[in-house]
PDB file of N, CA and C in Angstrom:
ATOM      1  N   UNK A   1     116.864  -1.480  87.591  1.00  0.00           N
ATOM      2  CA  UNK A   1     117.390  -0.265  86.991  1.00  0.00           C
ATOM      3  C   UNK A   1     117.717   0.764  88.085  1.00  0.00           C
ATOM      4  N   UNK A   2     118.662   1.858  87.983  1.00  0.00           N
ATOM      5  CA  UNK A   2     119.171   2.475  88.951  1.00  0.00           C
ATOM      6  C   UNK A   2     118.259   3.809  89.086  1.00  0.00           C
ATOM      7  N   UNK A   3     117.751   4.389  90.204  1.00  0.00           N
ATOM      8  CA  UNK A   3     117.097   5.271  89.811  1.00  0.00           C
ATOM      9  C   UNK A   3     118.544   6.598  90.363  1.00  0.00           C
ATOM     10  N   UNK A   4     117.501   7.777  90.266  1.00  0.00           N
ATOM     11  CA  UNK A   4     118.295   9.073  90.421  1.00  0.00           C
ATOM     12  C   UNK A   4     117.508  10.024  91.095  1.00  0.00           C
ATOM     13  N   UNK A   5     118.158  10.838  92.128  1.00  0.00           N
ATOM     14  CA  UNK A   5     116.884  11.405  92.811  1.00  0.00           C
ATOM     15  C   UNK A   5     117.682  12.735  92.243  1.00  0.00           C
ATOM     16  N   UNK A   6     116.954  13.728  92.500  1.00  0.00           N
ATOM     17  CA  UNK A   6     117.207  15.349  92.620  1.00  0.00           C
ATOM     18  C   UNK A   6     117.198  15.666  93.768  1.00  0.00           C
ATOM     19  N   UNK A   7     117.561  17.209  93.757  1.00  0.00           N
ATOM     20  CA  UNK A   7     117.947  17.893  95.479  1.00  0.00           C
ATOM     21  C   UNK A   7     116.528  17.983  96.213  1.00  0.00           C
ATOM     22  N   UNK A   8     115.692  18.017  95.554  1.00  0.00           N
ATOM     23  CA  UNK A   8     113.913  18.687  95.347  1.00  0.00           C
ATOM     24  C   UNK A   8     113.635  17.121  96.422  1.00  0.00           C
ATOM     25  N   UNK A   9     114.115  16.161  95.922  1.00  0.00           N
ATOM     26  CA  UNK A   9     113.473  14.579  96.851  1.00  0.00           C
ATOM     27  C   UNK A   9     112.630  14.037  95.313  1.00  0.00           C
ATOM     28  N   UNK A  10     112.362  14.348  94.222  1.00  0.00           N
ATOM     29  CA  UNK A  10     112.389  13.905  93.418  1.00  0.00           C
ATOM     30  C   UNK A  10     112.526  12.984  92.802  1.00  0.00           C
ATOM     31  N   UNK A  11     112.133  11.355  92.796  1.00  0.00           N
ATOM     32  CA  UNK A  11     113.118  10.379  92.425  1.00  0.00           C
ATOM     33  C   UNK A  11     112.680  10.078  90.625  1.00  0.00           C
ATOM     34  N   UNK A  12     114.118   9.675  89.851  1.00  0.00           N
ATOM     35  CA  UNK A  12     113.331   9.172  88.444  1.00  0.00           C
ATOM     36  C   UNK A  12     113.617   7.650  88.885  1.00  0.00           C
ATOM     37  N   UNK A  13     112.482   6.815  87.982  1.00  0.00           N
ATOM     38  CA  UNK A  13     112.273   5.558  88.497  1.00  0.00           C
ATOM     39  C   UNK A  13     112.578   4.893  86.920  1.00  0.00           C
ATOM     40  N   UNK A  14     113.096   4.606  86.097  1.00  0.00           N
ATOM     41  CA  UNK A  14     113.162   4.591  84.916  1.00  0.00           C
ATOM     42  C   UNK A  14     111.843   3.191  84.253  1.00  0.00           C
ATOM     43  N   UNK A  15     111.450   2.457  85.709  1.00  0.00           N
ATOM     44  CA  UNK A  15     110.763   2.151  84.986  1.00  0.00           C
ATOM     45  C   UNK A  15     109.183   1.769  84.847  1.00  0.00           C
ATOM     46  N   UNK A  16     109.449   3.243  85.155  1.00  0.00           N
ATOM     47  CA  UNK A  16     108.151   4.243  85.167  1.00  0.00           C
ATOM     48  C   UNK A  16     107.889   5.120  84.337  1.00  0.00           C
ATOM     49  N   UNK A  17     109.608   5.601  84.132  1.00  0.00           N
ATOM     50  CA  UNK A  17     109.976   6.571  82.786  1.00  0.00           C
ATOM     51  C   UNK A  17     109.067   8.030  83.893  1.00  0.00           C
ATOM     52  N   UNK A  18     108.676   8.977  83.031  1.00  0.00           N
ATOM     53  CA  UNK A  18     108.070  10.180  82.718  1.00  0.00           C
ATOM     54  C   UNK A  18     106.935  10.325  81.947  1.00  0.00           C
ATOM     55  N   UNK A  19     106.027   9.871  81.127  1.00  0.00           N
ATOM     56  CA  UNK A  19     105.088   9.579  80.321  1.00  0.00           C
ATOM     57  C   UNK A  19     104.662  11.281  80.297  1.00  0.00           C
ATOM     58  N   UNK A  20     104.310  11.889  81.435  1.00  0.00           N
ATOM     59  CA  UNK A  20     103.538  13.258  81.304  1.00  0.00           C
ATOM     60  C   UNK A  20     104.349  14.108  80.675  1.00  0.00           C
ATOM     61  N   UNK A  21     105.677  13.691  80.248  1.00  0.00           N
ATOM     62  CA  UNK A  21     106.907  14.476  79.659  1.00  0.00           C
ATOM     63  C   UNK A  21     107.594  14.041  78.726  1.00  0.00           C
ATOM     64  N   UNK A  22     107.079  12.843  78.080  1.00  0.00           N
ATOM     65  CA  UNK A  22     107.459  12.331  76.787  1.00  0.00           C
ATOM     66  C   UNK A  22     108.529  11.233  77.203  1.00  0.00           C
ATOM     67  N   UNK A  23     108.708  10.614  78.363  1.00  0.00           N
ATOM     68  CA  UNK A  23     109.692  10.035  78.497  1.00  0.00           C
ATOM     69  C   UNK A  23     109.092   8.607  78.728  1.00  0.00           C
ATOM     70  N   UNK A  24     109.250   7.295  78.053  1.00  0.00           N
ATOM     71  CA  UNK A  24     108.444   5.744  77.832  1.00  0.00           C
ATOM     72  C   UNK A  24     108.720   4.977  79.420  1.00  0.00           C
ATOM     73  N   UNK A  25     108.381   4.087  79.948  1.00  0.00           N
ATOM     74  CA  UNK A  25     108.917   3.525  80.799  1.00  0.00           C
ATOM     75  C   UNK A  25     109.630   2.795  80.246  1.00  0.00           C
ATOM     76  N   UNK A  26     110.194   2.122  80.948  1.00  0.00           N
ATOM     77  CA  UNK A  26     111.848   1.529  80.596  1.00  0.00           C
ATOM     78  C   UNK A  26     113.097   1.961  80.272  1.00  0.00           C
ATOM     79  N   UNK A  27     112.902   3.428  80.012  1.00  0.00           N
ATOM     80  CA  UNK A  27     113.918   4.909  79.510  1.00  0.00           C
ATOM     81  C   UNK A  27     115.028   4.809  80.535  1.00  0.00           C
ATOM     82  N   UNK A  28     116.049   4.298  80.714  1.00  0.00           N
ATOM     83  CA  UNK A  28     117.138   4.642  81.698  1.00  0.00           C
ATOM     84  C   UNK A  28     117.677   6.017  81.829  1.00  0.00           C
ATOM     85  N   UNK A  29     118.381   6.624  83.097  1.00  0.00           N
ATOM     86  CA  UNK A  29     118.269   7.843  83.226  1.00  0.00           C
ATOM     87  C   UNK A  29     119.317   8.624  81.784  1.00  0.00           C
ATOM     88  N   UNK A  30     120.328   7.681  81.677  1.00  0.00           N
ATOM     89  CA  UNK A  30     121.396   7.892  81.105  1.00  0.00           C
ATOM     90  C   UNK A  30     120.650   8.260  79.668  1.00  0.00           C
ATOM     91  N   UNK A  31     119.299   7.398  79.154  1.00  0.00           N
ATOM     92  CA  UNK A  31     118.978   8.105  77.680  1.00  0.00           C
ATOM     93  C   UNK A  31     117.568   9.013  77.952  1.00  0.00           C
ATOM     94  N   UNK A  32     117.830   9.702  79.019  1.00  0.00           N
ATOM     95  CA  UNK A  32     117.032  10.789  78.738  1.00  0.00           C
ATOM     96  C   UNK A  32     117.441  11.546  78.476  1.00  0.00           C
ATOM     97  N   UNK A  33     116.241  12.352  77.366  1.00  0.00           N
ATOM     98  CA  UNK A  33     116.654  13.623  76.360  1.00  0.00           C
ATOM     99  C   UNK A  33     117.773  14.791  77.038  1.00  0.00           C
ATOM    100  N   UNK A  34     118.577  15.468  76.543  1.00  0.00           N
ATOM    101  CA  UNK A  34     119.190  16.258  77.130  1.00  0.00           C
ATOM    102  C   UNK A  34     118.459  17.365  77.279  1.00  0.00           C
ATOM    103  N   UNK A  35     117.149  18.192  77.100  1.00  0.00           N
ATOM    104  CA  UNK A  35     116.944  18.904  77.688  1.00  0.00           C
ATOM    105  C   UNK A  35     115.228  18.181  78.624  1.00  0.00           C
ATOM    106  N   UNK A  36     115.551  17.292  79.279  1.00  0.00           N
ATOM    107  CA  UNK A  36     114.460  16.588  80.170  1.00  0.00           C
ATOM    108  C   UNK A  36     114.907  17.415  81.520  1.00  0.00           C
ATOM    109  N   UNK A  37     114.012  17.722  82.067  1.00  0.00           N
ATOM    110  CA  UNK A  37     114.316  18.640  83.243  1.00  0.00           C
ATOM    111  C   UNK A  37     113.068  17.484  84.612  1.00  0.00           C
ATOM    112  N   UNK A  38     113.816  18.142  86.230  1.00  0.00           N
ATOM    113  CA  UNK A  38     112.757  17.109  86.556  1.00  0.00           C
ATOM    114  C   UNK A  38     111.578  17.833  86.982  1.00  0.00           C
ATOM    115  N   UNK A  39     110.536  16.794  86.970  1.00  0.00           N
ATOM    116  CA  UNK A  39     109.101  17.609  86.277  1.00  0.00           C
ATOM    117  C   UNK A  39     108.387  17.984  87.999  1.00  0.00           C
ATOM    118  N   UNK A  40     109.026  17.846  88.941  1.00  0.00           N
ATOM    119  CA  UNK A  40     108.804  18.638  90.344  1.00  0.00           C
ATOM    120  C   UNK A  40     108.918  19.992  90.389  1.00  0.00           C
ATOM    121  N   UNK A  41     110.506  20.222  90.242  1.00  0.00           N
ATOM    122  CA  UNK A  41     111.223  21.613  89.892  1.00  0.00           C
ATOM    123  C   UNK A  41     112.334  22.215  88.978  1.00  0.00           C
ATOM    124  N   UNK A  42     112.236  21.573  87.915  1.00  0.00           N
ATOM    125  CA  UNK A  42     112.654  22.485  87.051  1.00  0.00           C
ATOM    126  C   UNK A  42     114.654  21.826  87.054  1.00  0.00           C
ATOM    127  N   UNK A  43     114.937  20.774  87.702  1.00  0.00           N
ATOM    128  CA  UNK A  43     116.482  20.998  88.151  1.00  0.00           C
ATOM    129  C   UNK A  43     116.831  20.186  86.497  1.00  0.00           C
ATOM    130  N   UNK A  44     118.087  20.787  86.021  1.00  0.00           N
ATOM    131  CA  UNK A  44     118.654  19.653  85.140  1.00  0.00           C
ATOM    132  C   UNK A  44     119.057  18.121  85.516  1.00  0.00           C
ATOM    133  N   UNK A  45     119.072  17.604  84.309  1.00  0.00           N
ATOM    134  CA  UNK A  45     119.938  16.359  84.937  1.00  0.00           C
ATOM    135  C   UNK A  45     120.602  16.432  85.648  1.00  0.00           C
ATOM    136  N   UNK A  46     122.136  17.510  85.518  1.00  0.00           N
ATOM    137  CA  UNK A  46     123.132  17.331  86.229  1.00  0.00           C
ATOM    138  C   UNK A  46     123.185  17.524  87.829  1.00  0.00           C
ATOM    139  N   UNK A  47     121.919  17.918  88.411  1.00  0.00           N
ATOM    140  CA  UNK A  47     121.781  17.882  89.476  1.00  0.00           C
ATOM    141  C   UNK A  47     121.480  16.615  90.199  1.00  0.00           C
ATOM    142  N   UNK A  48     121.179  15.575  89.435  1.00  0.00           N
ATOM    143  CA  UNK A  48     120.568  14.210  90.153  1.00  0.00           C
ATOM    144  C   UNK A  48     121.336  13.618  90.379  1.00  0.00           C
ATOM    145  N   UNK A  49     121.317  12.590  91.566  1.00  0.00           N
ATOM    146  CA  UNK A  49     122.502  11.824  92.512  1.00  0.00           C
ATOM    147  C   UNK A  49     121.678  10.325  92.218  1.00  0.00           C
ATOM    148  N   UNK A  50     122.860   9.437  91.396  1.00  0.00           N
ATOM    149  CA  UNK A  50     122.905   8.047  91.689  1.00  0.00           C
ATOM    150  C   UNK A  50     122.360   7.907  93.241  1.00  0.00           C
ATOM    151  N   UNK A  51     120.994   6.908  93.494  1.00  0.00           N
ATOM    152  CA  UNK A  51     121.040   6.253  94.801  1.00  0.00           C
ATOM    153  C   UNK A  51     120.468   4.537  94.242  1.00  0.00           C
ATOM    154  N   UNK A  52     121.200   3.836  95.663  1.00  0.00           N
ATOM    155  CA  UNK A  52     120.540   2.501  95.759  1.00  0.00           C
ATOM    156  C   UNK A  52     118.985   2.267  95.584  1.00  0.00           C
TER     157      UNK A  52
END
């Protein structure tokens, strides 16, 4: 699964998910909730960068 980092160094791992934030493992970034913020600092989704 592809993860997504934020500017913060932040990475989401999807399959790890978020659990402390309601988010299951196996959750790909693409169906997280629209107001899931990342739980380091606060950035929206739209700040996170596709990486390898």
């Amino acid at each position: 699964m592809t993860k997504y980092e934020c500017p913060c160094g932040y990475v989401y791992e999807p399959e790890l998910g978020d659990p402390e934030n309601g988010v299951e493992p196996g959750t790909p970034f693409e169906n997280l909730p629209d107001d899931w913020v990342c739980p380091k600092c606060g950035a929206e989704k739209e700040f996170f960068e596709k990486i390898d």
